[in-house]
PDB file of N, CA and C in Angstrom:
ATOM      1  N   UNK A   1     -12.425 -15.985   2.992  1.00  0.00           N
ATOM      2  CA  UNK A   1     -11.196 -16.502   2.432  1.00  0.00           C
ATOM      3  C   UNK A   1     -10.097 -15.440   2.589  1.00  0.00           C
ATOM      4  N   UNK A   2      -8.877 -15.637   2.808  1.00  0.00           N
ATOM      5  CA  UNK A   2      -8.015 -14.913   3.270  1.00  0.00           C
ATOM      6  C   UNK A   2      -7.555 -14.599   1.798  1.00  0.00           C
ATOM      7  N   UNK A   3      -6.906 -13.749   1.645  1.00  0.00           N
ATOM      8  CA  UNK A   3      -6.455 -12.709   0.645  1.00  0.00           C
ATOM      9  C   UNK A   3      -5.453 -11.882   0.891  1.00  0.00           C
ATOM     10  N   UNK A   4      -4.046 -11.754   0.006  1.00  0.00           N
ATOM     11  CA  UNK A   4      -3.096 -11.463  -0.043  1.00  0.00           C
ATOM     12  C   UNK A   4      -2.759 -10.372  -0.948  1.00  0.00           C
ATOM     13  N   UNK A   5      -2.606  -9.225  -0.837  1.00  0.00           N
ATOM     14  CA  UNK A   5      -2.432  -7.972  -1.835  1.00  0.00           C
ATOM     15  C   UNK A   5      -1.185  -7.477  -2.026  1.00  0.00           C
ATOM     16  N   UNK A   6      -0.642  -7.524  -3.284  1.00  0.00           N
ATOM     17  CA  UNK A   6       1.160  -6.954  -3.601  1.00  0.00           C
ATOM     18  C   UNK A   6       0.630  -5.786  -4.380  1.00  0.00           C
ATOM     19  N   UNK A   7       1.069  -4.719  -4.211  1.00  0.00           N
ATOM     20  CA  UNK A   7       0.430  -3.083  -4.263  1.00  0.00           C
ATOM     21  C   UNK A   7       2.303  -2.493  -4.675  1.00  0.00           C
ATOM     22  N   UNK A   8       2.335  -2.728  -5.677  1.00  0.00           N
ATOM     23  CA  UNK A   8       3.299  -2.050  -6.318  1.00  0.00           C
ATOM     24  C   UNK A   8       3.270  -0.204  -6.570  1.00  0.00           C
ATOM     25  N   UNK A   9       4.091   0.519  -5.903  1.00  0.00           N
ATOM     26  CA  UNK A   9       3.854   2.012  -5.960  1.00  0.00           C
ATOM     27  C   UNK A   9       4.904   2.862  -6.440  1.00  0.00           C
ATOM     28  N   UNK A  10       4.967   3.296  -7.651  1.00  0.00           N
ATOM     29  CA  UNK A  10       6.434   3.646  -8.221  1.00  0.00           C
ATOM     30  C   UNK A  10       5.874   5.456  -8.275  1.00  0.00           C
ATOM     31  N   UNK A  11       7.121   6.011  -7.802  1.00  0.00           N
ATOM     32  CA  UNK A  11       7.253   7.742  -7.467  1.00  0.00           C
ATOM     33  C   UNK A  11       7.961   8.299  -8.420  1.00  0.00           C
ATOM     34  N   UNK A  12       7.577   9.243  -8.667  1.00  0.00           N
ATOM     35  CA  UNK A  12       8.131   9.894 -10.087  1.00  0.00           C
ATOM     36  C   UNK A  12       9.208  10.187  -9.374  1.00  0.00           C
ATOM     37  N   UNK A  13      10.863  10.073  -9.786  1.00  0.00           N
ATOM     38  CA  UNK A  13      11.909  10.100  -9.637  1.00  0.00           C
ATOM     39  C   UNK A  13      12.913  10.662  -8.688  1.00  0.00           C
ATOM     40  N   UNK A  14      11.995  12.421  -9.284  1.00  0.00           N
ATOM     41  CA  UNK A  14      12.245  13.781  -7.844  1.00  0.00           C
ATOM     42  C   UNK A  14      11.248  13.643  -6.506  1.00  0.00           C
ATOM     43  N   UNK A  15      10.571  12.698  -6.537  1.00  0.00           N
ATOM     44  CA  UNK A  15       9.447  12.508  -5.303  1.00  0.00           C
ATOM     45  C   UNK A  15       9.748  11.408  -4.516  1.00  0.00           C
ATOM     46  N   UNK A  16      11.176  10.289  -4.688  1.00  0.00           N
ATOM     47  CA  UNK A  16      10.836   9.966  -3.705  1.00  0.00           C
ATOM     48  C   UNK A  16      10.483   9.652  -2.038  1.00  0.00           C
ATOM     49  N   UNK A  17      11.480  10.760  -1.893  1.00  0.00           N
ATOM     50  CA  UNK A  17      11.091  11.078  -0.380  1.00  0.00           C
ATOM     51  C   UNK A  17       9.850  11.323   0.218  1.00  0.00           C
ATOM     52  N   UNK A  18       9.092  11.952  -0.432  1.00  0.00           N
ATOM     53  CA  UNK A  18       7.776  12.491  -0.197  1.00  0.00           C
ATOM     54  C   UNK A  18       6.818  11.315  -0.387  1.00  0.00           C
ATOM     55  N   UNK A  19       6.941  10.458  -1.477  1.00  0.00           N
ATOM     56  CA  UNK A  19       5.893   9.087  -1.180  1.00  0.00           C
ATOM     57  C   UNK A  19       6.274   8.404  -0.474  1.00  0.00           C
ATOM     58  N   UNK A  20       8.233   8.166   0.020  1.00  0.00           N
ATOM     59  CA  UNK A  20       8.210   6.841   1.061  1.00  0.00           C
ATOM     60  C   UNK A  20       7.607   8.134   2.538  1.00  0.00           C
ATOM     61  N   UNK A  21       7.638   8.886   2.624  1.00  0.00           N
ATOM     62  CA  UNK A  21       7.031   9.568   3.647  1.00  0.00           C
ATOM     63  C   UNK A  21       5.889   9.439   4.185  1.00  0.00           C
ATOM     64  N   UNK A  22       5.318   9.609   2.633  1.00  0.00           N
ATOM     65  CA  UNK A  22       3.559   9.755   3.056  1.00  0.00           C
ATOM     66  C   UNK A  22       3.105   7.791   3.254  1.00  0.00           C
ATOM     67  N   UNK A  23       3.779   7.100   2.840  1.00  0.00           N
ATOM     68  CA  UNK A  23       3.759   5.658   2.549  1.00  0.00           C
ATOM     69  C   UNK A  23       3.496   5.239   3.803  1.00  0.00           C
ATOM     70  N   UNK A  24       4.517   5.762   4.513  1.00  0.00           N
ATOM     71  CA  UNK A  24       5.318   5.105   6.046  1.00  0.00           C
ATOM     72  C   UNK A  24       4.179   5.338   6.833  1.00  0.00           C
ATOM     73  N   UNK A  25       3.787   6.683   6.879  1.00  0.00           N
ATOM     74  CA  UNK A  25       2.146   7.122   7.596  1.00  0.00           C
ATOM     75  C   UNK A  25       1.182   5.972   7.352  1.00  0.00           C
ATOM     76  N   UNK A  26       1.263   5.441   6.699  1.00  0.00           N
ATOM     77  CA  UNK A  26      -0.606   4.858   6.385  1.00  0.00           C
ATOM     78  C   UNK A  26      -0.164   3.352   7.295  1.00  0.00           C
ATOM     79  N   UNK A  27       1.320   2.713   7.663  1.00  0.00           N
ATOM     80  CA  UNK A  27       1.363   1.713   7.758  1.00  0.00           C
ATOM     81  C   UNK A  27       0.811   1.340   9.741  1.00  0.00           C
ATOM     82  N   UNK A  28       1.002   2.415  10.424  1.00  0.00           N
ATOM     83  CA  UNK A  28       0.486   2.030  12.060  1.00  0.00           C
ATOM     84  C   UNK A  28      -1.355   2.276  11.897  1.00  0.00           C
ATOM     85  N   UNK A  29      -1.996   3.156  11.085  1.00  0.00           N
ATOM     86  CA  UNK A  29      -2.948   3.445  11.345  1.00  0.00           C
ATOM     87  C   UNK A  29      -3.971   1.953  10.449  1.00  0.00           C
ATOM     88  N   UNK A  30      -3.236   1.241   9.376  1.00  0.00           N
ATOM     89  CA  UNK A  30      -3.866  -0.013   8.633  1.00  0.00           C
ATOM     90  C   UNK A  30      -3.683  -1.344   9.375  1.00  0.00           C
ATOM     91  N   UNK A  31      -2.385  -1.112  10.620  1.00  0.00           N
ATOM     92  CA  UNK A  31      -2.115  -2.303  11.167  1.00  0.00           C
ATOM     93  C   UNK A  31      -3.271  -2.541  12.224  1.00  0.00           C
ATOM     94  N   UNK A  32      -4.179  -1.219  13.079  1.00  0.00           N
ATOM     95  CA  UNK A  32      -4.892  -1.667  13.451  1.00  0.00           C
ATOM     96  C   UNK A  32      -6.955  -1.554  13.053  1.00  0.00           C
ATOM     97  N   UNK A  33      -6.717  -1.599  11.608  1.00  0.00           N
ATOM     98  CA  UNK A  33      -8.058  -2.013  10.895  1.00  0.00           C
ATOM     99  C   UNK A  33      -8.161  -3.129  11.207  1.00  0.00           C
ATOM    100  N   UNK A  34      -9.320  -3.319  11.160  1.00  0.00           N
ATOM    101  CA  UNK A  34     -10.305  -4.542  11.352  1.00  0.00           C
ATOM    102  C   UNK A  34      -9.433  -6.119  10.028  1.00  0.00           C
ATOM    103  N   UNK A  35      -9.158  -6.817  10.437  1.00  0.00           N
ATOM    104  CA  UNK A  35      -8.733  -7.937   9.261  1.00  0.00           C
ATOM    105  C   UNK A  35      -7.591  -7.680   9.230  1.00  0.00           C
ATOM    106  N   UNK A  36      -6.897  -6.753   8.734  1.00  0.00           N
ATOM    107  CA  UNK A  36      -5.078  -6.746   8.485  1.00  0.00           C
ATOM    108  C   UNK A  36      -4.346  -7.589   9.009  1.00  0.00           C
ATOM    109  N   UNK A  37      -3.895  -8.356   8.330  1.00  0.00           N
ATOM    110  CA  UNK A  37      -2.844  -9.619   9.730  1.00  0.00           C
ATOM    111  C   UNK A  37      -1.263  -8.836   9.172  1.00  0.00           C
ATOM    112  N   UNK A  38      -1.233  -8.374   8.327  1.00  0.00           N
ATOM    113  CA  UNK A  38       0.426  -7.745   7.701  1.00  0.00           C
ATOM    114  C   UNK A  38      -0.198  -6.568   6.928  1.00  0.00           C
ATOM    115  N   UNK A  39       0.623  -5.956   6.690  1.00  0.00           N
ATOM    116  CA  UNK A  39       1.003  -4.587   5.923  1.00  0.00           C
ATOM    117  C   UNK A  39       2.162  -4.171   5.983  1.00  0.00           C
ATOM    118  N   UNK A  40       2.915  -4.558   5.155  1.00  0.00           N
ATOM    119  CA  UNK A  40       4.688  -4.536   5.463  1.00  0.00           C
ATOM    120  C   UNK A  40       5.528  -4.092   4.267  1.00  0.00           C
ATOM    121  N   UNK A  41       5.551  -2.663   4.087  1.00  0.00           N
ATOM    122  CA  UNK A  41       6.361  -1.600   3.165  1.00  0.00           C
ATOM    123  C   UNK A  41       7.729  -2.091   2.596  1.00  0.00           C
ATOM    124  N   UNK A  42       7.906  -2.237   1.459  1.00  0.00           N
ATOM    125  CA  UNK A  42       9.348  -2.666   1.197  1.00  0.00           C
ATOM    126  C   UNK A  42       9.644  -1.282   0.303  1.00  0.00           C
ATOM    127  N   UNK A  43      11.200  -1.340  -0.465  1.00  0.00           N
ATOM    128  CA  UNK A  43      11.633  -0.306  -1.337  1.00  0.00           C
ATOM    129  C   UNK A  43      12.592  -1.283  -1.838  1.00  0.00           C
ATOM    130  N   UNK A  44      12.376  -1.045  -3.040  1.00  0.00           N
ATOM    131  CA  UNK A  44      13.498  -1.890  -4.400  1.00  0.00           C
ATOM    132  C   UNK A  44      14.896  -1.290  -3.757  1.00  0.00           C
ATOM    133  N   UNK A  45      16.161  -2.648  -3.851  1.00  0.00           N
ATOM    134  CA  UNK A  45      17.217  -2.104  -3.374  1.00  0.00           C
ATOM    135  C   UNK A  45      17.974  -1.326  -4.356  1.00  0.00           C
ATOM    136  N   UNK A  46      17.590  -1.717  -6.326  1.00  0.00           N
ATOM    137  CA  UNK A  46      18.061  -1.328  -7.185  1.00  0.00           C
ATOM    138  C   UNK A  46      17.101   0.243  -7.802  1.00  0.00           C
ATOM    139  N   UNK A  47      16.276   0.451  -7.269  1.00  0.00           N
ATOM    140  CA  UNK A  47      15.051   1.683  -8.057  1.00  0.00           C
ATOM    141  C   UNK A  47      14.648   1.872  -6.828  1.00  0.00           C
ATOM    142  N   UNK A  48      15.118   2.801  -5.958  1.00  0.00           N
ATOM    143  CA  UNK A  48      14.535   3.488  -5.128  1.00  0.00           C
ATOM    144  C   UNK A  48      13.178   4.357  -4.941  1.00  0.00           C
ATOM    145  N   UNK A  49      12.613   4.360  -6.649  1.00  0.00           N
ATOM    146  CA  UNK A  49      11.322   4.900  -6.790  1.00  0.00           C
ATOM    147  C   UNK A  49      10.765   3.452  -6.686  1.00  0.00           C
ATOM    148  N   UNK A  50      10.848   2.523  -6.425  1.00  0.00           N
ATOM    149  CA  UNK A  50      10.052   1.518  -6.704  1.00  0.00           C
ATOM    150  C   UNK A  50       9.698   0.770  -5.097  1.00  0.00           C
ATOM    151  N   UNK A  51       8.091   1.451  -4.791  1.00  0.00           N
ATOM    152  CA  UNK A  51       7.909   0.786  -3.129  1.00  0.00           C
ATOM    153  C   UNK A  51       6.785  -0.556  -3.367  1.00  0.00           C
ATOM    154  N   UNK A  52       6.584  -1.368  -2.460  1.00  0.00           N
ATOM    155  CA  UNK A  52       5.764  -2.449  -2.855  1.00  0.00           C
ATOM    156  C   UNK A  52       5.308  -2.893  -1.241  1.00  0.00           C
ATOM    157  N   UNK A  53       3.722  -2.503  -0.951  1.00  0.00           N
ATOM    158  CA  UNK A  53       3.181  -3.447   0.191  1.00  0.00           C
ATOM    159  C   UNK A  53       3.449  -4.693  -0.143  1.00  0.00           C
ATOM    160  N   UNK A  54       3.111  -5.526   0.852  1.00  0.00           N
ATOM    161  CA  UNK A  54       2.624  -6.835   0.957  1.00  0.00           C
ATOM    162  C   UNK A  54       2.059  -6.899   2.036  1.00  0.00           C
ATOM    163  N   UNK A  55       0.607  -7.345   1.686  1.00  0.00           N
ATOM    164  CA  UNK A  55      -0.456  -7.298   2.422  1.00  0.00           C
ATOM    165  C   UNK A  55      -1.312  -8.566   2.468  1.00  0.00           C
ATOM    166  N   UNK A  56      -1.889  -8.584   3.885  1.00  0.00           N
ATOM    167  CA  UNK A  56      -2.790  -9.921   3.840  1.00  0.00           C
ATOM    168  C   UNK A  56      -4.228  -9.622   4.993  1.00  0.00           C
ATOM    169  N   UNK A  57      -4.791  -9.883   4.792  1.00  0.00           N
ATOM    170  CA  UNK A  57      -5.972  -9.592   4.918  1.00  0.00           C
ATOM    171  C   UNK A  57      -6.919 -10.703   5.606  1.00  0.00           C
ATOM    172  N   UNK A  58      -8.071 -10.816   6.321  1.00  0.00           N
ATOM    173  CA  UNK A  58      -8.998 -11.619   7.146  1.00  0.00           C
ATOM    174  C   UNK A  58      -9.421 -11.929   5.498  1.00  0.00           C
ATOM    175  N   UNK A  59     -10.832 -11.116   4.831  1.00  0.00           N
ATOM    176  CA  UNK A  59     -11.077 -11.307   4.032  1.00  0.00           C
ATOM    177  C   UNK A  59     -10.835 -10.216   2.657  1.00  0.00           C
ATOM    178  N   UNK A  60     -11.909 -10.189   1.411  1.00  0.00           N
ATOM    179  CA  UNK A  60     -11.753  -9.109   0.576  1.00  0.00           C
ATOM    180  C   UNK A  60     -12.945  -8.007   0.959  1.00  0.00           C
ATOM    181  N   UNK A  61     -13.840  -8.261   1.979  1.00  0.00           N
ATOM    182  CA  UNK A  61     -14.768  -7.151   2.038  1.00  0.00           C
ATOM    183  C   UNK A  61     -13.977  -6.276   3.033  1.00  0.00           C
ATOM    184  N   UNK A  62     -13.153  -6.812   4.154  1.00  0.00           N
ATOM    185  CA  UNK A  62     -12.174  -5.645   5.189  1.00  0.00           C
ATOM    186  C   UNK A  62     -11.193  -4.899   4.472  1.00  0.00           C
ATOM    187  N   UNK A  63     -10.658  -5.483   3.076  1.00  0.00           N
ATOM    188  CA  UNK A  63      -9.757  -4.979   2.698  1.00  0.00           C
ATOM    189  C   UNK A  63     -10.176  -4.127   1.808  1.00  0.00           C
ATOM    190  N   UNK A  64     -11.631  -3.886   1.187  1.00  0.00           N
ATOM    191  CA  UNK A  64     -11.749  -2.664   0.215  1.00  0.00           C
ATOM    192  C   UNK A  64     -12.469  -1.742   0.949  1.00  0.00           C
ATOM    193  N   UNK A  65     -12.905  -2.118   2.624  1.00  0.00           N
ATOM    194  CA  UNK A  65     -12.876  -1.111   3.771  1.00  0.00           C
ATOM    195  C   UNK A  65     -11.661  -0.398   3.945  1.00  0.00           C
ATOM    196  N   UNK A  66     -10.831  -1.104   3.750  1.00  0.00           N
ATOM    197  CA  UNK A  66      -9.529  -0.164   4.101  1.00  0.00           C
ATOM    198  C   UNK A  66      -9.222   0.768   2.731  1.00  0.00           C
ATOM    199  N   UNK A  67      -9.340   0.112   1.523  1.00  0.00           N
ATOM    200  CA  UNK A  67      -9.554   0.992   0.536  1.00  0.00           C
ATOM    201  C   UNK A  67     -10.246   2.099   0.690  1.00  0.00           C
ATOM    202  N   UNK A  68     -11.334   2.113   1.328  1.00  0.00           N
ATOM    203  CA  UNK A  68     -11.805   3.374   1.440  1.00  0.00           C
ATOM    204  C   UNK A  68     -11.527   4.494   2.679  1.00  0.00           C
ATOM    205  N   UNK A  69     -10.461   4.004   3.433  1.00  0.00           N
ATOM    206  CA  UNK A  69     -10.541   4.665   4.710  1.00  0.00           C
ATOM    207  C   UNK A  69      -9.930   6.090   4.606  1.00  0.00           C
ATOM    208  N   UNK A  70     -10.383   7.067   5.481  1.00  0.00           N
ATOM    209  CA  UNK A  70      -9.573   7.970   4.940  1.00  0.00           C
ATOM    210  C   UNK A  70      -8.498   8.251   5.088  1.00  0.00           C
ATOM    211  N   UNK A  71      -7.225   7.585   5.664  1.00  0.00           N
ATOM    212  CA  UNK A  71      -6.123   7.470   5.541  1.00  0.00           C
ATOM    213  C   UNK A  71      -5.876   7.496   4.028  1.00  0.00           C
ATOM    214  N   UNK A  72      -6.000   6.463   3.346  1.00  0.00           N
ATOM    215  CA  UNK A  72      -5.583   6.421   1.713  1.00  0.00           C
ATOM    216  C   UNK A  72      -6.409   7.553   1.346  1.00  0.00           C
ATOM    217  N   UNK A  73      -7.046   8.114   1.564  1.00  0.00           N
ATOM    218  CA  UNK A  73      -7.334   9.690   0.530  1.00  0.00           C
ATOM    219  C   UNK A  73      -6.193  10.180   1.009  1.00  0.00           C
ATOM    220  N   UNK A  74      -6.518  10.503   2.055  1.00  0.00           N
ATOM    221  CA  UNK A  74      -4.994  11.854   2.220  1.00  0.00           C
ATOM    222  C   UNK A  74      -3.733  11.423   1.933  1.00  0.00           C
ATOM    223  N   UNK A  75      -3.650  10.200   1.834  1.00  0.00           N
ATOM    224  CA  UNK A  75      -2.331   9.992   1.007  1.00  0.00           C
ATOM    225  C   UNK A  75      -2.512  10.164  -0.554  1.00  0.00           C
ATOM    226  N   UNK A  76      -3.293   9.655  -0.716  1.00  0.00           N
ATOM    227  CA  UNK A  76      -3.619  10.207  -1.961  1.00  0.00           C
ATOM    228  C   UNK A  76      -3.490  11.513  -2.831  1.00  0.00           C
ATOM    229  N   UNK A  77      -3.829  12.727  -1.728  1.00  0.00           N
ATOM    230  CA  UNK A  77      -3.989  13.812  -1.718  1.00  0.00           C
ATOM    231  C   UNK A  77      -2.702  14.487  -1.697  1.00  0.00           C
ATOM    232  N   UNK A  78      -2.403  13.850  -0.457  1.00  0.00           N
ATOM    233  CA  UNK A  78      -0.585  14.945  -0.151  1.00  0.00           C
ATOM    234  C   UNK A  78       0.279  14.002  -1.164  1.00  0.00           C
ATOM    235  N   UNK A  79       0.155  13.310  -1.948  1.00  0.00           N
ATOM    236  CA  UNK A  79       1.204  12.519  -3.021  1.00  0.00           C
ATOM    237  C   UNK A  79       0.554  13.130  -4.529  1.00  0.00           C
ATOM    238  N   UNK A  80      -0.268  13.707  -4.788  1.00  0.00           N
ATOM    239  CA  UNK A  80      -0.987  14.238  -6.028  1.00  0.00           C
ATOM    240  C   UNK A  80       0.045  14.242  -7.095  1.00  0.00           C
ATOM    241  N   UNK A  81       0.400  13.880  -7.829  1.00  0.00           N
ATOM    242  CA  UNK A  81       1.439  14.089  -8.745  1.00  0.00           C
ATOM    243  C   UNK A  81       2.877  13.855  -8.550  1.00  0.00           C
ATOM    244  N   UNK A  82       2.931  12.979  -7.634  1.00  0.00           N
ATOM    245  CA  UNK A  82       4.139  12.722  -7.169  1.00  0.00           C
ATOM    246  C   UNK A  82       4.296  11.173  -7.197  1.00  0.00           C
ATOM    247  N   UNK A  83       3.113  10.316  -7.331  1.00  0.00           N
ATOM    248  CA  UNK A  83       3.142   8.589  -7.945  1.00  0.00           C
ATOM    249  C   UNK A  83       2.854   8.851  -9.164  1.00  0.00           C
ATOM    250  N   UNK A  84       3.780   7.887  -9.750  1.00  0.00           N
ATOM    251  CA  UNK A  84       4.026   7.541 -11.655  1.00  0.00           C
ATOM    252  C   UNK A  84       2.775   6.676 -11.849  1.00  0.00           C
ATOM    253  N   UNK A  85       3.084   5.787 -11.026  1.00  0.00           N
ATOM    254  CA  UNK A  85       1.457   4.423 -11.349  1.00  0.00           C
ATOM    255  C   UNK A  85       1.401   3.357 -10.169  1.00  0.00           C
ATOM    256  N   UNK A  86       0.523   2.986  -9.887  1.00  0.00           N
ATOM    257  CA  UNK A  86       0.177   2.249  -8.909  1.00  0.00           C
ATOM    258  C   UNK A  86      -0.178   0.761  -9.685  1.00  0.00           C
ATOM    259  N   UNK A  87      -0.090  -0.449  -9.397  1.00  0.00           N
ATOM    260  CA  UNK A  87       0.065  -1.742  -9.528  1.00  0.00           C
ATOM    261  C   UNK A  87      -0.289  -2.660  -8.099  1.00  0.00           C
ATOM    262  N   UNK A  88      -2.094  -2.729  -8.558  1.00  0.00           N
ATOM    263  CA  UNK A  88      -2.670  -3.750  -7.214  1.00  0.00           C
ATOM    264  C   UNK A  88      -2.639  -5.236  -7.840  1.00  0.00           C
ATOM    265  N   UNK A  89      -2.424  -5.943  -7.014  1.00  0.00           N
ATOM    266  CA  UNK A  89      -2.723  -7.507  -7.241  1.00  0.00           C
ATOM    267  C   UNK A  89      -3.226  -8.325  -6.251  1.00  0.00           C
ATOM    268  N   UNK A  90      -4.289  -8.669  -6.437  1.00  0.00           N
ATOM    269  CA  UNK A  90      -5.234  -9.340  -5.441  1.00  0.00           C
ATOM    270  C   UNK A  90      -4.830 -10.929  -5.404  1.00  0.00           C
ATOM    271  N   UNK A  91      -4.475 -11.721  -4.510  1.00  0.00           N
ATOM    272  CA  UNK A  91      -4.186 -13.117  -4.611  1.00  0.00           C
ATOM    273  C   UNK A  91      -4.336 -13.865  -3.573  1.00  0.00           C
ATOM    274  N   UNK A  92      -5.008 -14.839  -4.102  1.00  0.00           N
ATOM    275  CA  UNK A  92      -5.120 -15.832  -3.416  1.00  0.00           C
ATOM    276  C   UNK A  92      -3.825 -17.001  -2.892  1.00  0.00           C
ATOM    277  N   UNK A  93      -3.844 -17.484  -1.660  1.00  0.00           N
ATOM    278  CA  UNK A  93      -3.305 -19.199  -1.574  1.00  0.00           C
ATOM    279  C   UNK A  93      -3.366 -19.968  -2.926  1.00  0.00           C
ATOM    280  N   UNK A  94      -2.727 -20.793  -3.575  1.00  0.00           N
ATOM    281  CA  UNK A  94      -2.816 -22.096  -3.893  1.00  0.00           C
ATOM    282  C   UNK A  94      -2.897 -22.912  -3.210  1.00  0.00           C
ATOM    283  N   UNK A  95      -4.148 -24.041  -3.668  1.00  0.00           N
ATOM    284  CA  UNK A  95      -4.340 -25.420  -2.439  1.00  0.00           C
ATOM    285  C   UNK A  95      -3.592 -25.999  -3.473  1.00  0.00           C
TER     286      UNK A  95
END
């Protein structure tokens, strides 16, 4: 079943250059994982700390492969204290 992920990523205030930085990295190396049909980075036009994937996916087992890939550690890593909070939402189609 196909699956749609809105991944809300808000940067503590003085950081955001450094997360839309490290952000921008993860988006050529997820476009060609296995399942990804989108992965497409936005930034709030009003809160510039405020970034948001929108993501869609083959299924949910490729997509918590990509959860684990090591791309997202090292973003993880080089952003250490520099994301306020992260906000995943897993969703489905309505029939």
């Amino acid at each position: 079943m196909p699956l749609t992920i809105v991944a809300n990523i808000h940067a503590m205030p003085d950081q955001v250059d450094l997360v839309k930085s490290e952000l921008v990295k993860l988006i050529e190396k997820t476009l060609t994982e296995p399942g990804c049909i989108n992965y497409d980075l936005h930034q709030d036009n009003e809160n510039p700390a405020h970034f948001m994937f929108y993501e869609n996916w083959e299924n949910r087992d490729l997509w918590q492969e990509h959860m684990n890939a090591p791309h997202l550690a090292l973003f993880a890593e080089a952003t250490k204290g520099a994301v306020e909070n992260v906000i995943v939402n897993e969703m489905s189609p309505v029939d």
